[in-house]
Protein backbone atom coordinates (compact mmCIF):
# COMPACT_ATOMS: atom_id res chain seq x y z
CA UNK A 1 -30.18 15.59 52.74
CA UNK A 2 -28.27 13.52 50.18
CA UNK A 3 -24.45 14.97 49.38
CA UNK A 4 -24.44 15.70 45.15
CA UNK A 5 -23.31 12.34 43.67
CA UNK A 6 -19.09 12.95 42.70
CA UNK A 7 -17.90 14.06 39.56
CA UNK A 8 -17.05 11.16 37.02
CA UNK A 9 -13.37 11.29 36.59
CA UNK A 10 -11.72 12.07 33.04
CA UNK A 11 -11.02 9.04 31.11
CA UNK A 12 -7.85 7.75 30.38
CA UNK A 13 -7.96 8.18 26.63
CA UNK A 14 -9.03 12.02 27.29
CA UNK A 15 -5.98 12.46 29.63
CA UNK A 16 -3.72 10.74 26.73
CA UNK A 17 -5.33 13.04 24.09
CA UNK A 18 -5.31 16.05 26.11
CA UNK A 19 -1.40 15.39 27.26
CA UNK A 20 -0.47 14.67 23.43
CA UNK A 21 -2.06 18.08 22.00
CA UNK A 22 -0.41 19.89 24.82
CA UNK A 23 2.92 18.68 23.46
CA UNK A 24 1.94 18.59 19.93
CA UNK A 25 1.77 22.88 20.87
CA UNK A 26 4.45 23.20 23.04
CA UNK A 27 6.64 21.47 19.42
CA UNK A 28 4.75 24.25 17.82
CA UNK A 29 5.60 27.01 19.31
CA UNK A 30 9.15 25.99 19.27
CA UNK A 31 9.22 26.00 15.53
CA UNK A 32 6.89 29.16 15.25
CA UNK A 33 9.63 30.98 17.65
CA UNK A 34 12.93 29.50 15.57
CA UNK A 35 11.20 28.90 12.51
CA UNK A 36 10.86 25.72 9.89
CA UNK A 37 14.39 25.37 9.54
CA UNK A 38 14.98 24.59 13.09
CA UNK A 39 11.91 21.94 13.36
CA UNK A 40 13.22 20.55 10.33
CA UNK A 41 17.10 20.20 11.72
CA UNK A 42 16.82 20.22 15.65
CA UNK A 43 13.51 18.71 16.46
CA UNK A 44 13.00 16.36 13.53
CA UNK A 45 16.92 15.95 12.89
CA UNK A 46 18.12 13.52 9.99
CA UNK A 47 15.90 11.06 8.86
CA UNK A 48 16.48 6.91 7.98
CA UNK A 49 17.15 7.15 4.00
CA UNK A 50 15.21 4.83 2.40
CA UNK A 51 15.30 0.99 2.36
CA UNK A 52 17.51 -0.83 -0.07
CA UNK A 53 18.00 -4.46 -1.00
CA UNK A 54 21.57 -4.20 -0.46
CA UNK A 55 23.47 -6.39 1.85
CA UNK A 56 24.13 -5.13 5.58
CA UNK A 57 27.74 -4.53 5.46
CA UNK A 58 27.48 -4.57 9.15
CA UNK A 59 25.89 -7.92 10.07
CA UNK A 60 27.78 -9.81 11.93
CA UNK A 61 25.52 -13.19 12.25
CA UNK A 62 27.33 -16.45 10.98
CA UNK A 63 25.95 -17.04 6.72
CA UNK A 64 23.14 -19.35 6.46
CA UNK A 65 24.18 -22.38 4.59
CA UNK A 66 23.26 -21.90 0.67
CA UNK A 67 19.78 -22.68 -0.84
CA UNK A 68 19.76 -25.33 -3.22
CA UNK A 69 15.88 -25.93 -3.54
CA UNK A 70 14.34 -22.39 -3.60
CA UNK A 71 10.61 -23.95 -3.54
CA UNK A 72 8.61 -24.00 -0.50
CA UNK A 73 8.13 -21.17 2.09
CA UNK A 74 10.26 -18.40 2.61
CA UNK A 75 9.55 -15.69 6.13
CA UNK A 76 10.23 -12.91 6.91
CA UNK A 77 13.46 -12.93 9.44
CA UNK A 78 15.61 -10.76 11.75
CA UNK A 79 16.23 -7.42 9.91
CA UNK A 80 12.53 -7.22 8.50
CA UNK A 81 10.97 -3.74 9.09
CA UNK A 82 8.52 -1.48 7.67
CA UNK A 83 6.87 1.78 8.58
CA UNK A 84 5.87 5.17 6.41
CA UNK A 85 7.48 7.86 5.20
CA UNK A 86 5.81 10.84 4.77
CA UNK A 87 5.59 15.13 4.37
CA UNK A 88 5.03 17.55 7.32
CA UNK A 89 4.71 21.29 5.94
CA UNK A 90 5.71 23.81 8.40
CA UNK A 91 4.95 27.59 6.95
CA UNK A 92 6.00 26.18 3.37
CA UNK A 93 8.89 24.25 4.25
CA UNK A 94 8.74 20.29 3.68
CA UNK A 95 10.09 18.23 6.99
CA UNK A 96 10.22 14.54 5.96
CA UNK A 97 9.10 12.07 8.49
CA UNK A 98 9.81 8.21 9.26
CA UNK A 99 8.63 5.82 11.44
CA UNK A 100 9.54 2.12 11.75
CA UNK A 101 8.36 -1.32 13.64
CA UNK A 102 11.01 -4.75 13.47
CA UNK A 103 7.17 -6.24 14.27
CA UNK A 104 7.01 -7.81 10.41
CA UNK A 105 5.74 -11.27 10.13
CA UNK A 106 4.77 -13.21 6.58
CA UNK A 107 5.53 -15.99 4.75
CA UNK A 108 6.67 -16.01 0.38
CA UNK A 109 5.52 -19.22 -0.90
CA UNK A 110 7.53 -19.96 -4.34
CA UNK A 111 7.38 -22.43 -7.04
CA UNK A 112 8.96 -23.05 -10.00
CA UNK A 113 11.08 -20.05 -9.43
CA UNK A 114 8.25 -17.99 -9.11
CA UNK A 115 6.88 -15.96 -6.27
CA UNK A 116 3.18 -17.57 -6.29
CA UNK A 117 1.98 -16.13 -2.85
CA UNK A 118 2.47 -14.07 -0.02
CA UNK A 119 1.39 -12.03 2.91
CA UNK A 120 2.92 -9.87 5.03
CA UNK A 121 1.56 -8.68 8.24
CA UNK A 122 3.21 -5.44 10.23
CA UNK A 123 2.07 -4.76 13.86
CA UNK A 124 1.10 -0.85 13.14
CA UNK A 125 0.58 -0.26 16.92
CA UNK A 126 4.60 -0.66 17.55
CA UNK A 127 5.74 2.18 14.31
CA UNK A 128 7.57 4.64 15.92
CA UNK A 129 9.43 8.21 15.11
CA UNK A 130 11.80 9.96 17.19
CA UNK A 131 8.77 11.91 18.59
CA UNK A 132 6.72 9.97 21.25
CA UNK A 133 3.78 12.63 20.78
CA UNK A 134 3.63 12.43 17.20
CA UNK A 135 3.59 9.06 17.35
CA UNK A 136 0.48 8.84 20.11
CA UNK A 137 -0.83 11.39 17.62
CA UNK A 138 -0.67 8.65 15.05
CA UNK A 139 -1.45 5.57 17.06
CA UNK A 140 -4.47 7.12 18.54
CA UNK A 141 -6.44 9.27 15.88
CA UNK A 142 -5.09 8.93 12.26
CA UNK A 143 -4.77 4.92 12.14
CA UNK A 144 -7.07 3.75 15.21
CA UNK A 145 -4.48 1.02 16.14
CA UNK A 146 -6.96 -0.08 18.93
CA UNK A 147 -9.44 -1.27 16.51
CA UNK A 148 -7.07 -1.92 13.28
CA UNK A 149 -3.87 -3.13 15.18
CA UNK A 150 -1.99 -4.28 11.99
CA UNK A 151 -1.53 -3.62 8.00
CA UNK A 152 -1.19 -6.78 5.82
CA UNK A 153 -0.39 -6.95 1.91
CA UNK A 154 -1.18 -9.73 0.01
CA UNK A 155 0.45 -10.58 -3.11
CA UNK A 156 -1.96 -10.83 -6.10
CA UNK A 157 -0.21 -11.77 -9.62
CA UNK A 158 2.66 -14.27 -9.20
CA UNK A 159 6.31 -12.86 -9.72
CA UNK A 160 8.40 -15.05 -11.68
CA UNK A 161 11.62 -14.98 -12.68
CA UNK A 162 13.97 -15.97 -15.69
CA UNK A 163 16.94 -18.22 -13.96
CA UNK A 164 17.94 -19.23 -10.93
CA UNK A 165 18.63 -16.83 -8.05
CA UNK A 166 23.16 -16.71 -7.80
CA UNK A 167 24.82 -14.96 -4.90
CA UNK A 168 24.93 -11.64 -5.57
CA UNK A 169 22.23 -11.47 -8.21
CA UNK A 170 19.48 -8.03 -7.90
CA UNK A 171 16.71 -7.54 -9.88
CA UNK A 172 14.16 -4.76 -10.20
CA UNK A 173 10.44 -5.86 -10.06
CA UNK A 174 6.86 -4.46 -10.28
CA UNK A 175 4.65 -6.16 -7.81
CA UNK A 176 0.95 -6.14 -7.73
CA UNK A 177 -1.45 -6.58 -4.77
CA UNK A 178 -3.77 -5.72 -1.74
CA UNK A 179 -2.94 -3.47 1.48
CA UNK A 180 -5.12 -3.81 4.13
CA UNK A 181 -4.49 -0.47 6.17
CA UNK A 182 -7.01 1.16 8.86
CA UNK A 183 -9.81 -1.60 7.70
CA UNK A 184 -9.80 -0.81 4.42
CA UNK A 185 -8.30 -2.97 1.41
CA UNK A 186 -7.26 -1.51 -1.90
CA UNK A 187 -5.29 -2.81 -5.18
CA UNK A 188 -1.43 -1.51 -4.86
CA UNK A 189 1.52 -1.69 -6.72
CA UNK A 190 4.84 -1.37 -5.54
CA UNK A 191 8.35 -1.00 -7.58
CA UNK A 192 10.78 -3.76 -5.86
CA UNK A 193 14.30 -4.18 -5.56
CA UNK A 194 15.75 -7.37 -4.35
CA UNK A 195 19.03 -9.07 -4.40
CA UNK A 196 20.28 -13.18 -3.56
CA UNK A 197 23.22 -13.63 -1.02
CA UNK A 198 23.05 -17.21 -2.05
CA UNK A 199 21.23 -18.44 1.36
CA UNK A 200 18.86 -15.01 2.06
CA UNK A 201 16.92 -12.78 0.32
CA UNK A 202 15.97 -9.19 0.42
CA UNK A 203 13.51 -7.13 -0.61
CA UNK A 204 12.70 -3.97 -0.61
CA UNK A 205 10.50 -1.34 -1.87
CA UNK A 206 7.67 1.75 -1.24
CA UNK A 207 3.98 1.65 -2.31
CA UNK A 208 2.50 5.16 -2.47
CA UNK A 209 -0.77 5.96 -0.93
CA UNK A 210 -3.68 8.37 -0.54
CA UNK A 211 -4.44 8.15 3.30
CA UNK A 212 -8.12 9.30 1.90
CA UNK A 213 -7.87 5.92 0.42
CA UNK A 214 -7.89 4.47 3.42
CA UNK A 215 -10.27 6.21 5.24
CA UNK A 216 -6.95 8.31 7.30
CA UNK A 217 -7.41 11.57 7.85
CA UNK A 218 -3.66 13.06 7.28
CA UNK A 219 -3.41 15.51 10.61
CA UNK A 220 -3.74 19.31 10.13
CA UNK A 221 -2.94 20.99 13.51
CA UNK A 222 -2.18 24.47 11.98
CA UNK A 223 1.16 25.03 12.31
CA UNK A 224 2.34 21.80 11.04
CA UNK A 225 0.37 19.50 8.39
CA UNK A 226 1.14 15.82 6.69
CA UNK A 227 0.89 16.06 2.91
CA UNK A 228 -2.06 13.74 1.85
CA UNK A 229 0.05 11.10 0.09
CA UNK A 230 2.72 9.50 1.57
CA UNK A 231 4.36 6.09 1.44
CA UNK A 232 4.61 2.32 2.89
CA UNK A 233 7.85 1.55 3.21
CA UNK A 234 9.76 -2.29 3.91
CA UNK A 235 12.85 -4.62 3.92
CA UNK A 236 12.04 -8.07 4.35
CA UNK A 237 14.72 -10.43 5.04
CA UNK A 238 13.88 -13.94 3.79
CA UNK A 239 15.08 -17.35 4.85
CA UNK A 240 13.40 -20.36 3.79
């Protein structure tokens, strides 16, 4: 008599899932019990305000010498980020939501003063909130990080610009181009700020999105839900 073969064990990815909607509830209950205000204040807390082109009045790294030639390539440096911002709704009451990788790689190619190409890619895998199971939550089912590990945009009119970049200059600019998020590519535009230190650059700026655009389903777990737009968010530090 042959013993019953043994019971295939639960797979990894069903343990993570499993251990992630557990907490996902247990954060629910908690703000069913105290209400919106405390998920909003206590669990969620104060969020990053949104990037800005401004210098870091708390670097302390020696200045880069000053840029005389501004053509060639420019990348992205220490102090690049970028990550999303978006809208949880908790029994009417809006809790705003960040998350952020330093994983930013891309190069600005510019001639003639103007911005003729570029591409930034951002390791989506490494975004992170202040809420480890949110942020499985994220990983795992909305953006599918194990089959689209990174976002890219890719510049698609040329930027140009009247004079040569001073320290201390800042424009305002409208950009134009593709974002590559979750496998899917569509035509953005984003409203930039930057500003010239006389050797680095920064720029920042948010694109809004659909996540229906991109084939991202925005989570709905009943107690909490994400808003169905949201937005891509960046500083890039440049140093040629």
């Amino acid at each position: 008599m042959t013993s019953p073969a043994p019971r295939r064990s639960m797979s990894r990815r069903a343990i993570i899932l499993l251990s992630v909607a557990g907490a996902l509830v247990l954060l629910g209950a908690a703000a069913i019990v105290f209400g919106p205000a405390f998920y909003r204040d206590v669990i969620v807390g104060e969020q990053p305000s949104a990037p800005t082109a401004a210098p870091d009045a708390d670097a302390s790294a020696a200045p880069a010498a000053p840029v005389e030639d501004f053509d060639g390539a420019w990348q992205a440096a220490e102090g690049s980020y970028a990550g999303y911002r978006v809208d949880e709704v908790l029994n009417g009451t809006d809790v705003t939501v960040v998350g952020r990788t330093e994983e930013v790689s891309g190069e600005v190619q510019v001639q003639d003063l103007a911005v003729t190409e570029a591409e930034i890619t951002v390791d989506v895998a490494s975004i992170a909130t202040d809420q480890p199971n949110r942020d499985s939550y994220f990983r795992d089912n909305a953006l599918e990080v194990g089959e689209h590990p990174t976002a890219t945009f890719r510049l698609t009119e040329p930027v140009s610009t009247d004079a040569t970049p001073e320290a201390e200059d800042a424009a305002t600019v409208e950009v134009a181009g593709e974002l590559t998020l979750h496998g899917v590519t569509r035509e953005v535009t984003a409203e930039v700020d930057a500003s010239f230190d006389g050797a680095t650059a920064r720029v920042a700026g948010s694109i809004p999105i659909t996540f229906a655009d991109f084939d991202v389903e925005a989570p709905d777990l009943g107690f909490v839900s994400v808003e169905p737009e949201g937005f891509v968010e960046f500083l890039l530090v440049l140093e040629k």
